[in-house]
C-alpha atoms as a PDB file:
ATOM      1  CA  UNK A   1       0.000   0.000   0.000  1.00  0.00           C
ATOM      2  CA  UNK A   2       1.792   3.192  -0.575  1.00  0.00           C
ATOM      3  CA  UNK A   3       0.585   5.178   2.229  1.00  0.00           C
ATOM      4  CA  UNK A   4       1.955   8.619   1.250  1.00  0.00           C
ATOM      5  CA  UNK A   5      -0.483   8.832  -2.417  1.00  0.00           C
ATOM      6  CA  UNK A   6      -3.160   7.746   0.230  1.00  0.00           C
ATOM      7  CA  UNK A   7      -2.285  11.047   2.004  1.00  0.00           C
ATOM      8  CA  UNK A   8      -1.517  13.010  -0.618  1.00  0.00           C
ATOM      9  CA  UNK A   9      -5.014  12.137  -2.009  1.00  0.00           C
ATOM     10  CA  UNK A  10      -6.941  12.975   1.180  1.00  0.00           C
ATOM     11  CA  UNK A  11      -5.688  15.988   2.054  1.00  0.00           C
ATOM     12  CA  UNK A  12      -8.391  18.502   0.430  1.00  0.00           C
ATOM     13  CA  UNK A  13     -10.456  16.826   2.802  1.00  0.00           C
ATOM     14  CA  UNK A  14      -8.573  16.597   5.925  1.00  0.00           C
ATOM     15  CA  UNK A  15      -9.093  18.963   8.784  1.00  0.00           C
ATOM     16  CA  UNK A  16      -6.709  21.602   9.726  1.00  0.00           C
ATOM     17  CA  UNK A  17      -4.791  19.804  12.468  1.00  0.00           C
ATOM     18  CA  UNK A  18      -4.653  16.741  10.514  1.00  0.00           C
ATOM     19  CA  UNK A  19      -3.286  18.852   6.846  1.00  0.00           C
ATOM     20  CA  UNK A  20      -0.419  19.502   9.457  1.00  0.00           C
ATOM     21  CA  UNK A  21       0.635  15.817  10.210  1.00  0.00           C
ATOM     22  CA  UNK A  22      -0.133  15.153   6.590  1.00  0.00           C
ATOM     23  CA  UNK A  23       2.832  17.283   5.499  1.00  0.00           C
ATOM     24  CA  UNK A  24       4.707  16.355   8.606  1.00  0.00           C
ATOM     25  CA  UNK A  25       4.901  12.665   7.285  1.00  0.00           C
ATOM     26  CA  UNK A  26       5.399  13.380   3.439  1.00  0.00           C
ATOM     27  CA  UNK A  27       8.277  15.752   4.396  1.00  0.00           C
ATOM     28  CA  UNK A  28       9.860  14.042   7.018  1.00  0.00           C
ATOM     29  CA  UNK A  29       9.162   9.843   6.770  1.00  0.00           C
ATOM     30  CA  UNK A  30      12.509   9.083   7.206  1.00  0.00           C
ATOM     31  CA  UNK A  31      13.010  10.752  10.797  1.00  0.00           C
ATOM     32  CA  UNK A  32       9.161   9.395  11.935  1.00  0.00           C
ATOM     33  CA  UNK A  33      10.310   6.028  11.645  1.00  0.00           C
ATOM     34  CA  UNK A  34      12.451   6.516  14.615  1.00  0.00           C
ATOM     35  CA  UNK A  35      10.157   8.837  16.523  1.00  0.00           C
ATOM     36  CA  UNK A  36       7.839   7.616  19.613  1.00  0.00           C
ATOM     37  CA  UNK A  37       4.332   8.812  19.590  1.00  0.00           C
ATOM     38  CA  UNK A  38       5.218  11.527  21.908  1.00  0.00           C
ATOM     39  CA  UNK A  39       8.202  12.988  20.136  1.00  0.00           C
ATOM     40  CA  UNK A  40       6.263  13.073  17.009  1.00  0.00           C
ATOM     41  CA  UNK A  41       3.372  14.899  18.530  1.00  0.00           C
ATOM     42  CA  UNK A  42       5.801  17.615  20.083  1.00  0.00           C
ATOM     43  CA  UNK A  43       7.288  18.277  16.594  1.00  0.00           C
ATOM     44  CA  UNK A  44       4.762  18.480  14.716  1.00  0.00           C
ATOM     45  CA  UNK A  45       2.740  20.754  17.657  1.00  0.00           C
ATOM     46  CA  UNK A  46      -0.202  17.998  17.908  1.00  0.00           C
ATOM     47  CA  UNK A  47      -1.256  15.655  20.565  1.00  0.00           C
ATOM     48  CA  UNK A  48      -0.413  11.670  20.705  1.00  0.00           C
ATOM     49  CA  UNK A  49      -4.344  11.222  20.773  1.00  0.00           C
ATOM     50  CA  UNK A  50      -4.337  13.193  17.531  1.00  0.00           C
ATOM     51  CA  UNK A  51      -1.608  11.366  15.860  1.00  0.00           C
ATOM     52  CA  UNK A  52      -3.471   8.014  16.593  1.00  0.00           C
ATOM     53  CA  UNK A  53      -7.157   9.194  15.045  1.00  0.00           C
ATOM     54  CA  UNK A  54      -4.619  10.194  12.473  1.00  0.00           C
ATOM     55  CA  UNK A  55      -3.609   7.129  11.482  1.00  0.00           C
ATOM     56  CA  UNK A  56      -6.932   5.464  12.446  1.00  0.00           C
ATOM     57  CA  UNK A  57      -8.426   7.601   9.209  1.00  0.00           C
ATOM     58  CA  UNK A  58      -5.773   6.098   7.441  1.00  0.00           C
ATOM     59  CA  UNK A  59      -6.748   2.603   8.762  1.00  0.00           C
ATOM     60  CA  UNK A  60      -4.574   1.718  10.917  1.00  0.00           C
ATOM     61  CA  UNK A  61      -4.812   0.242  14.137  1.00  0.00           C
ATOM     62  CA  UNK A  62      -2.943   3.058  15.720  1.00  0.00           C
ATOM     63  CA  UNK A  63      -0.062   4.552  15.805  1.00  0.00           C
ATOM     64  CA  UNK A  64       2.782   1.693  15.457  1.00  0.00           C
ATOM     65  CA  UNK A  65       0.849   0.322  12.601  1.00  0.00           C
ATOM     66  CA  UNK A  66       1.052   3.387  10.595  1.00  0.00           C
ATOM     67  CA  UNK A  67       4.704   3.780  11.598  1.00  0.00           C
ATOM     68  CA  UNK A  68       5.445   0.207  10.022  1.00  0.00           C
ATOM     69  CA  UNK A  69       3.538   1.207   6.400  1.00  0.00           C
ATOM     70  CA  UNK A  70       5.902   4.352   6.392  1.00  0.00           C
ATOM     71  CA  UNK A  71       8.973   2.100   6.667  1.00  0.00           C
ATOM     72  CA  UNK A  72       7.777  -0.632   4.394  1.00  0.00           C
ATOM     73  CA  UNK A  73       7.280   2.269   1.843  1.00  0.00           C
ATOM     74  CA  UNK A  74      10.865   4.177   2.331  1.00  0.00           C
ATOM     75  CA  UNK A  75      12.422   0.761   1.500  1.00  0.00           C
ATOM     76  CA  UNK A  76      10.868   0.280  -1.401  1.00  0.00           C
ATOM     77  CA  UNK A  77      11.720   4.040  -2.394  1.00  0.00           C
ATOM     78  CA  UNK A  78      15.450   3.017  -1.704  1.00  0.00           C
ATOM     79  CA  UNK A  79      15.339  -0.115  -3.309  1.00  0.00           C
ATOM     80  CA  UNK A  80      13.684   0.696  -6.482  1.00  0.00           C
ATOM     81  CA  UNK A  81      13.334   3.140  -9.292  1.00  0.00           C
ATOM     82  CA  UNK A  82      10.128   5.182  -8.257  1.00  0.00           C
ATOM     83  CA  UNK A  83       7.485   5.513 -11.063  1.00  0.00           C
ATOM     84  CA  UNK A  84       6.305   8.813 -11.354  1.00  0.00           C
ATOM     85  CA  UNK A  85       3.387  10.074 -13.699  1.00  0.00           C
ATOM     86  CA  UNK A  86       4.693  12.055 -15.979  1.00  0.00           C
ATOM     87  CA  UNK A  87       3.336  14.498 -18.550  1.00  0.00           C
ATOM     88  CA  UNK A  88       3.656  13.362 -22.340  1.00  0.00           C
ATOM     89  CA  UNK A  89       5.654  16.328 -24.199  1.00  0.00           C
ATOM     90  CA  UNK A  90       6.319  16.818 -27.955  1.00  0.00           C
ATOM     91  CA  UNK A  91       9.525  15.345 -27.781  1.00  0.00           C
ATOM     92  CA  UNK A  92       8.961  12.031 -26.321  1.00  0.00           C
ATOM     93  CA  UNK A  93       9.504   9.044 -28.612  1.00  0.00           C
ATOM     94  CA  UNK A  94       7.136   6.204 -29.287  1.00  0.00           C
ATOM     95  CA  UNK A  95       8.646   3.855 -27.044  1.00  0.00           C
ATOM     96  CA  UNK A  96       8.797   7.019 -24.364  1.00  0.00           C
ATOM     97  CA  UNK A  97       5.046   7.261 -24.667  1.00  0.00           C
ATOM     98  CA  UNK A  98       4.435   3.293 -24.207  1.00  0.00           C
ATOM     99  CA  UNK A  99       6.679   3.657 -20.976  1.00  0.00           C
ATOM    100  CA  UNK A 100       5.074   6.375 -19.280  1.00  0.00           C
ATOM    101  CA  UNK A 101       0.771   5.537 -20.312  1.00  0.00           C
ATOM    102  CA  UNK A 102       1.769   1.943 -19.025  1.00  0.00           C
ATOM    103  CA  UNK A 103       3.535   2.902 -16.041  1.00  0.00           C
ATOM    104  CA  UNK A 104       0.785   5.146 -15.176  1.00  0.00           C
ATOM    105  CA  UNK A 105      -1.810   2.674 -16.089  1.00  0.00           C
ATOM    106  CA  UNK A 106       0.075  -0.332 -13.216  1.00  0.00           C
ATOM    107  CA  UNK A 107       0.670   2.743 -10.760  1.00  0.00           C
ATOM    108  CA  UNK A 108      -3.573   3.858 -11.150  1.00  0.00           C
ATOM    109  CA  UNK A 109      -4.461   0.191 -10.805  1.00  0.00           C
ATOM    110  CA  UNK A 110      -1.885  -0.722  -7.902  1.00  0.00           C
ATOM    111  CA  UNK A 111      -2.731   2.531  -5.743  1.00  0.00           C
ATOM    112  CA  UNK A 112      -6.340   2.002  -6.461  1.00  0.00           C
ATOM    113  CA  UNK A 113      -5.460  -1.978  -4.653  1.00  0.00           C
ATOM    114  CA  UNK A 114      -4.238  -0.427  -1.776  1.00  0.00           C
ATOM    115  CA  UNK A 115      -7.459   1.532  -0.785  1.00  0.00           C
ATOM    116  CA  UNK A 116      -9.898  -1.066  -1.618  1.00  0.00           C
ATOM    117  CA  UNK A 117     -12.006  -2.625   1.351  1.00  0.00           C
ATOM    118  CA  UNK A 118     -13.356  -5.952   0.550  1.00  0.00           C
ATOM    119  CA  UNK A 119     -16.372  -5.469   2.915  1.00  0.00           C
ATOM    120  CA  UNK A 120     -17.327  -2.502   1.159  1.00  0.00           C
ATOM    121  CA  UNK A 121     -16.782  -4.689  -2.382  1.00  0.00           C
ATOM    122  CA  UNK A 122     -19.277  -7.413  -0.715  1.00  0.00           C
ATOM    123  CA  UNK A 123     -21.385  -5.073   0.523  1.00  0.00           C
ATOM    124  CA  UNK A 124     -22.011  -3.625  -3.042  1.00  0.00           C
ATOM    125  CA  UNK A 125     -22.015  -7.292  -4.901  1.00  0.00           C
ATOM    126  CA  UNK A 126     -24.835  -8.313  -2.072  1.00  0.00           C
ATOM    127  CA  UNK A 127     -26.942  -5.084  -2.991  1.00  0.00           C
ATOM    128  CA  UNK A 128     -26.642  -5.357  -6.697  1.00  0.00           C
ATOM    129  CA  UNK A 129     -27.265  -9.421  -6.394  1.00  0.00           C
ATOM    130  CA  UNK A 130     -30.560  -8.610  -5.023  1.00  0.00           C
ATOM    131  CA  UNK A 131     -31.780  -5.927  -6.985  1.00  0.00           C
ATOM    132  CA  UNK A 132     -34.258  -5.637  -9.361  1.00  0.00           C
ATOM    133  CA  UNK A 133     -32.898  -3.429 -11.510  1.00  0.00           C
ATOM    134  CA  UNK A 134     -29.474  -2.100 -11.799  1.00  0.00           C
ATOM    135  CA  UNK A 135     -29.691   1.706 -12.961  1.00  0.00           C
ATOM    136  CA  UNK A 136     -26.156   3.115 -14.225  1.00  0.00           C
ATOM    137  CA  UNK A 137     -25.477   6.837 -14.510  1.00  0.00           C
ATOM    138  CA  UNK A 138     -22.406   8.172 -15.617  1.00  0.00           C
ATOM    139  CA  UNK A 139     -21.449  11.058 -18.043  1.00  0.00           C
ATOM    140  CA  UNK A 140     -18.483  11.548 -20.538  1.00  0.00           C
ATOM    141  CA  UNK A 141     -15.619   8.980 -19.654  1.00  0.00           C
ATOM    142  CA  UNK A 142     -17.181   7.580 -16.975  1.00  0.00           C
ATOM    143  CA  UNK A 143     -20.735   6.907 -19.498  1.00  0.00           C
ATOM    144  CA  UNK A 144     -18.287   4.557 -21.255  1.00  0.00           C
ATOM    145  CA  UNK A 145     -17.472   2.880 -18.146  1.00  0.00           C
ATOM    146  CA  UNK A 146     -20.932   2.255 -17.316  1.00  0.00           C
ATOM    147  CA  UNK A 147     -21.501   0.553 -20.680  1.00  0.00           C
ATOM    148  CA  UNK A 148     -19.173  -1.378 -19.857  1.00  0.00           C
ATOM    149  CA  UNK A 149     -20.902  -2.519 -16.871  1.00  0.00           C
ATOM    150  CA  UNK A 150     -23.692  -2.462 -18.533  1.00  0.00           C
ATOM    151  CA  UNK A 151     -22.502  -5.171 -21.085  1.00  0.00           C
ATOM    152  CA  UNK A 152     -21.173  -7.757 -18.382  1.00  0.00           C
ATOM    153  CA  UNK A 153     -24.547  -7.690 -16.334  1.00  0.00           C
ATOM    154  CA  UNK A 154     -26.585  -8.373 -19.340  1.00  0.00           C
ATOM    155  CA  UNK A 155     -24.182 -10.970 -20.164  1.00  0.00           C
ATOM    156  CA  UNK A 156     -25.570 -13.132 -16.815  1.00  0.00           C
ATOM    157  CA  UNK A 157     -29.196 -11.840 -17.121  1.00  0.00           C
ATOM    158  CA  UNK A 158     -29.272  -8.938 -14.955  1.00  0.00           C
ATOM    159  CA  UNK A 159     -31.867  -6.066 -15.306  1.00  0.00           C
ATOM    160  CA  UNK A 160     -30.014  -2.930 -16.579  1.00  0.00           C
ATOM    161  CA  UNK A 161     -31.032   0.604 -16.855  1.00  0.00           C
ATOM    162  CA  UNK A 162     -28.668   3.039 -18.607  1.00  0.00           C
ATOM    163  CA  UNK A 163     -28.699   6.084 -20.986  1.00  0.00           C
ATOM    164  CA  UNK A 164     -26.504   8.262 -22.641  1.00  0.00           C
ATOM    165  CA  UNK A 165     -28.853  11.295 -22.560  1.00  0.00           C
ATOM    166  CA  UNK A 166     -29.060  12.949 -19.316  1.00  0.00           C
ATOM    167  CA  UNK A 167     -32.782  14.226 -19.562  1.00  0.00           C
ATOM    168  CA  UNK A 168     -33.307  10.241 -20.052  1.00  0.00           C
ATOM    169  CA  UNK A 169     -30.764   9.754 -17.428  1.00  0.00           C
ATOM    170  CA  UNK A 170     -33.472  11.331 -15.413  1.00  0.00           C
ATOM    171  CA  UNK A 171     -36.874  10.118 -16.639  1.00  0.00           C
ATOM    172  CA  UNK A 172     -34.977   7.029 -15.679  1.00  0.00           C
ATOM    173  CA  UNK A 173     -34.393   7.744 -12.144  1.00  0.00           C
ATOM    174  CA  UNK A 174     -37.822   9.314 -11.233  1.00  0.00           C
ATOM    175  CA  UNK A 175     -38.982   5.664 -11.770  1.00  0.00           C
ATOM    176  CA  UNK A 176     -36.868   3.831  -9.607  1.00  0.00           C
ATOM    177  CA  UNK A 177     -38.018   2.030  -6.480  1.00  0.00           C
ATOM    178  CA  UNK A 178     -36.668   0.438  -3.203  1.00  0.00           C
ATOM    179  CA  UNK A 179     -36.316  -2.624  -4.727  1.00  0.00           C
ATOM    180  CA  UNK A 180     -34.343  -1.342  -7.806  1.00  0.00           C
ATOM    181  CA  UNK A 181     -30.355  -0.070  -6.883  1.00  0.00           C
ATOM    182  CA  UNK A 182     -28.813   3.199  -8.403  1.00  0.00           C
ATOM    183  CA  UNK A 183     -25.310   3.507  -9.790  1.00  0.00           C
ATOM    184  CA  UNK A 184     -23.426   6.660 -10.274  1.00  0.00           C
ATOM    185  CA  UNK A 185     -19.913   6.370 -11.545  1.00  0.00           C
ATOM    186  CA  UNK A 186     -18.046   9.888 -11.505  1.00  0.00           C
ATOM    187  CA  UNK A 187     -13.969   9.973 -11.167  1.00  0.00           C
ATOM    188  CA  UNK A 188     -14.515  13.581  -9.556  1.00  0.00           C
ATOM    189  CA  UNK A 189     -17.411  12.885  -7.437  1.00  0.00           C
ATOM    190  CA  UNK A 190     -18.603  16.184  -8.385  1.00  0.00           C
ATOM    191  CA  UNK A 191     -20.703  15.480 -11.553  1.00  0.00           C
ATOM    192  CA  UNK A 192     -23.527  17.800 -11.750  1.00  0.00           C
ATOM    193  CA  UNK A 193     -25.811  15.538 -14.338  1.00  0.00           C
ATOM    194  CA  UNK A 194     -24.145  12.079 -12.300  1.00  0.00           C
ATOM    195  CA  UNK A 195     -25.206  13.665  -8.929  1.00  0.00           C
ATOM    196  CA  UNK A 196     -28.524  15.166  -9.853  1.00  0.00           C
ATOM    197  CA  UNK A 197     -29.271  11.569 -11.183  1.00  0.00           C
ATOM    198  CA  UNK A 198     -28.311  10.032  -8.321  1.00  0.00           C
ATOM    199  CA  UNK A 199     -29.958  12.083  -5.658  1.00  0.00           C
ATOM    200  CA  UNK A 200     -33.236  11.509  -7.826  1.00  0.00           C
ATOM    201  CA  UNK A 201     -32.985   8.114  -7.623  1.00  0.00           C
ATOM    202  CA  UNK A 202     -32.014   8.157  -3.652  1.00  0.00           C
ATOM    203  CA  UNK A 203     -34.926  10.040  -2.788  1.00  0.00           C
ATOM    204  CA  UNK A 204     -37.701   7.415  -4.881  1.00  0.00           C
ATOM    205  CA  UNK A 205     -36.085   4.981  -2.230  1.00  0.00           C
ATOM    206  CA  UNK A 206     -33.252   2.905  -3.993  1.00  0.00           C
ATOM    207  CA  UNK A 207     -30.074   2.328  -2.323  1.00  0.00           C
ATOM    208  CA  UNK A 208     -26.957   4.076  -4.008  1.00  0.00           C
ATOM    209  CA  UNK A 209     -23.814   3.147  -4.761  1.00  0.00           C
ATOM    210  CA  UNK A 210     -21.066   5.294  -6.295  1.00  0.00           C
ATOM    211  CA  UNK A 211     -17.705   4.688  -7.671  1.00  0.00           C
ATOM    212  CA  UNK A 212     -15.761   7.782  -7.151  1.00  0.00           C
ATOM    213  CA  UNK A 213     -12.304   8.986  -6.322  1.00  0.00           C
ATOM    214  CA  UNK A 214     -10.685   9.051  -2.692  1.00  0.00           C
ATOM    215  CA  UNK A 215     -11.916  11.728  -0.464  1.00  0.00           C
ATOM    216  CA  UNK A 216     -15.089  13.605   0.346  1.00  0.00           C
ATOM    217  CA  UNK A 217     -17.135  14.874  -2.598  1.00  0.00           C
ATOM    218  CA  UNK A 218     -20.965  15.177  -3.017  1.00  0.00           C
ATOM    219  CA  UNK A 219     -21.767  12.131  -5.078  1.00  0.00           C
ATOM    220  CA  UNK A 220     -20.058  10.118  -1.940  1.00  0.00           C
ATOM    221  CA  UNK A 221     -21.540  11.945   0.337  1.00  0.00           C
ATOM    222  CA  UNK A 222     -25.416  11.162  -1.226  1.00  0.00           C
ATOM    223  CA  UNK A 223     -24.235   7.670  -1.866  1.00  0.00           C
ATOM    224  CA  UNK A 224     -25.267   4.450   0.752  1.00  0.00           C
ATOM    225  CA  UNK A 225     -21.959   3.009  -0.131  1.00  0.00           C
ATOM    226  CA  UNK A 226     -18.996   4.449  -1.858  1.00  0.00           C
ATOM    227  CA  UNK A 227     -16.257   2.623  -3.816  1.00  0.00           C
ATOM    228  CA  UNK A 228     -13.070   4.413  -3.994  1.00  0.00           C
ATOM    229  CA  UNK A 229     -10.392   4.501  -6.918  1.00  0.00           C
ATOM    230  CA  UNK A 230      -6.770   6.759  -6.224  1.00  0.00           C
ATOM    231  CA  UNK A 231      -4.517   8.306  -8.990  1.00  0.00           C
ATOM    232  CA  UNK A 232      -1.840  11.140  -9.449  1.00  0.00           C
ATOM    233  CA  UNK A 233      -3.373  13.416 -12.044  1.00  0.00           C
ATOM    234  CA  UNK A 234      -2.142  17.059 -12.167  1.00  0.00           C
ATOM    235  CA  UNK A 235      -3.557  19.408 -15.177  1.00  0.00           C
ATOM    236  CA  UNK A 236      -3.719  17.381 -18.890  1.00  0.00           C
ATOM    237  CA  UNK A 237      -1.563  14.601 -18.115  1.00  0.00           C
ATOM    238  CA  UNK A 238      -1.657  10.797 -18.564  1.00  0.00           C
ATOM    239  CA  UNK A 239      -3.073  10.109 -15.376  1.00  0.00           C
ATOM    240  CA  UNK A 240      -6.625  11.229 -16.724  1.00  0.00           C
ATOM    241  CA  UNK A 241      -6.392   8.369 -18.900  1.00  0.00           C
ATOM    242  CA  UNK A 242      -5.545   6.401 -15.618  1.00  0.00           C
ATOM    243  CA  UNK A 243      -8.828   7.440 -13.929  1.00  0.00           C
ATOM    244  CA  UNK A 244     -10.663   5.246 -16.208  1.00  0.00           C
ATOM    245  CA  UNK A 245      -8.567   2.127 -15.693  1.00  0.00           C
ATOM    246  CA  UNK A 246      -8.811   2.480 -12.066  1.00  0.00           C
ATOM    247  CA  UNK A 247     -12.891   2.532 -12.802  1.00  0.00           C
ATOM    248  CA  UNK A 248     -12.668  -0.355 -14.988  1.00  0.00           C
ATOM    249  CA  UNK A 249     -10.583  -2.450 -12.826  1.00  0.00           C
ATOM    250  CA  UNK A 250     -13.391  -2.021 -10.043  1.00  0.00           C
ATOM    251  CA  UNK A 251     -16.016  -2.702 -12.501  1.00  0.00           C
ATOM    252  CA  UNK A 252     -13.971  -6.283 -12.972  1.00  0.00           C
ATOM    253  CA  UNK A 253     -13.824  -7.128  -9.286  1.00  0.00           C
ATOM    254  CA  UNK A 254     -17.419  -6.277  -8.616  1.00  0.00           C
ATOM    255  CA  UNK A 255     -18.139  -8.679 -12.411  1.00  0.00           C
ATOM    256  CA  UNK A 256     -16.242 -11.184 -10.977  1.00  0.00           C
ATOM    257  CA  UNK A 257     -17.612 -10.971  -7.250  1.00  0.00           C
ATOM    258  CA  UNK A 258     -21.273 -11.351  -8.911  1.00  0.00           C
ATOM    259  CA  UNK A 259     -20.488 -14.430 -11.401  1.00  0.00           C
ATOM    260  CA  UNK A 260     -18.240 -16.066  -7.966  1.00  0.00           C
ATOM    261  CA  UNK A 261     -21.728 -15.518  -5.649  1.00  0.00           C
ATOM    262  CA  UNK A 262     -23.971 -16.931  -8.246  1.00  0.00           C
ATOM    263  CA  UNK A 263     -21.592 -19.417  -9.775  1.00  0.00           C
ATOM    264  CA  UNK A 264     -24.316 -22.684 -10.042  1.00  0.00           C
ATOM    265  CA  UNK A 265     -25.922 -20.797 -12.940  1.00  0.00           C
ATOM    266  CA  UNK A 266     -24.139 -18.014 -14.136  1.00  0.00           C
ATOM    267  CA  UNK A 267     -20.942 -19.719 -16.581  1.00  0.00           C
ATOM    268  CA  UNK A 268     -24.167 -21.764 -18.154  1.00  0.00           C
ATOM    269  CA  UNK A 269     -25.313 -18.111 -19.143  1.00  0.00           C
ATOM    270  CA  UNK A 270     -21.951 -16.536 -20.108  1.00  0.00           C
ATOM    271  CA  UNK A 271     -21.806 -19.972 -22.463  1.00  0.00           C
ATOM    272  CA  UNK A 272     -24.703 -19.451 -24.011  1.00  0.00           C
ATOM    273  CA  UNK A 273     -24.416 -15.951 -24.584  1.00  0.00           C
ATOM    274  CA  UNK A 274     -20.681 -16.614 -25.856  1.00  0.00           C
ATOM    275  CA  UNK A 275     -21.666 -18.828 -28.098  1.00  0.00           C
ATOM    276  CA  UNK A 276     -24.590 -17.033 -29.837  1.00  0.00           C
ATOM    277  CA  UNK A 277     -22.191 -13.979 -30.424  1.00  0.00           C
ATOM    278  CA  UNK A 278     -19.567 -16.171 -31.468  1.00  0.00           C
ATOM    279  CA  UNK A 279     -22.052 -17.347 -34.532  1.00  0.00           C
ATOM    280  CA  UNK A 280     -21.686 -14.176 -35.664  1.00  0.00           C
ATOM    281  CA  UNK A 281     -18.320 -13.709 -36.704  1.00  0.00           C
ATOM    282  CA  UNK A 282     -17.126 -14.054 -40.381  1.00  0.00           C
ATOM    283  CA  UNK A 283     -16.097 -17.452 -40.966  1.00  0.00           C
END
């Protein structure tokens, strides 16, 4: 898990006192490894009950643990080359460009790993199991995510609802029910259109679920349970490209959660379904 792009990513919504130890441990890990609880409260002018909610956020069982992630992740910054998401410029070559969109592709999907709670992915597969209608909303990038969603649940006979129109995207909504389950998929968080949708749909009584990225934002704040996805992105670089791939990778785990829950009848489907597409083809 590297700890310090979990930090670095919650800091917009950290509180003041905590924005301090925040900095404190991305400008001076190496020295905290060797600090007490005590010492590190006096330097960075907190409390040792502050420093342990600190790392509690974080979750961690307290301070020690958090201590231990911090020097598991300075050896692997002294042992290896760090990657770094960098911006593609006019003078990179080809191969450059492979190096750096696939480096920032295994760094979006490897920092997304360390955040993810599996309770929080069962909690989601159990809700969408038992729905009776899955309704996706998702704009622009994250639209194109959704399809793809949309494509695997059809593919084992689940009920899908999703639109590429927003004024659909909220016809759609004003007729969901408690028994039907809401999806809004928004790297941001902050999608006007994803979040009216969603709020629609939360207050005709279906539970909500939203895939969104690390930190406090008003689609995750309207959601009953809130998947998270981390990247570096910093103006028009490649890491925008990475949001998606973080998105899609969660897509696949919650796919793969659904077909491992339901597995008596579910391959029979994806067989079936295979093999009528597969008549298709051009011989």
């Amino acid at each position: 898990m590297d700890i310090l792009n979990v930090i670095e990513n919650l800091k917009p919504t950290l509180s003041l006192n905590d924005k301090k130890l925040a900095d404190y441990v991305i400008n001076n890990r190496l020295e905290i490894c060797e600090m007490t609880v005590q010492q590190f409260a006096s330097v960075s002018d907190t409390s040792p009950a502050a420093i342990i909610r600190f790392s509690k956020k974080l979750g961690y069982s307290g301070f020690k643990e958090f201590q231990m992630a911090i020097a598991k992740n300075l050896s692997k910054e002294l042992n290896q080359e760090k990657e770094i998401y960098e911006q593609i410029t006019t003078n990179d070559s080809t191969e450059k460009i492979i190096s750096k969109v696939i480096n920032a592709h295994i760094n979006a999907v490897k920092n997304t790993e360390s955040i993810i709670k599996s309770e929080i992915i069962d909690e989601a597969v159990d809700a969408i199991n038992n729905a009776d209608t899955i309704h996706l909303f998702g704009v622009g990038g994250s639209y194109v995510v959704a399809l793809d969603f949309q494509y695997k649940l059809v593919r084992i006979n689940m009920k899908t609802s999703l639109h590429s129109d927003y004024h659909l995207q909220l016809v759609s909504a004003s007729y969901i029910n408690k028994n039907d389950i809401a999806i809004a998929i928004s790297n941001s968080g902050k999608t006007k259109e994803t979040f009216n949708s969603l709020k629609l749909a939360k207050e005709r009584g279906a539970k909500t679920i939203s895939i969104t990225h690390v930190g406090k934002n008003p689609i995750a704040d309207i959601s009953d349970i809130n998947i998270n996805t981390i990247h570096i992105e910093q103006g028009f670089r490649i890491g925008a490209i990475s949001s998606r791939i973080s998105q899609l990778t969660l897509i696949d785990i919650i796919f793969m959660s659904l077909i491992k829950k339901n597995y008596d009848h579910i391959p029979k489907q994806i067989i079936e379904t295979g093999s009528i597409i597969s008549g298709l083809k051009l011989k």
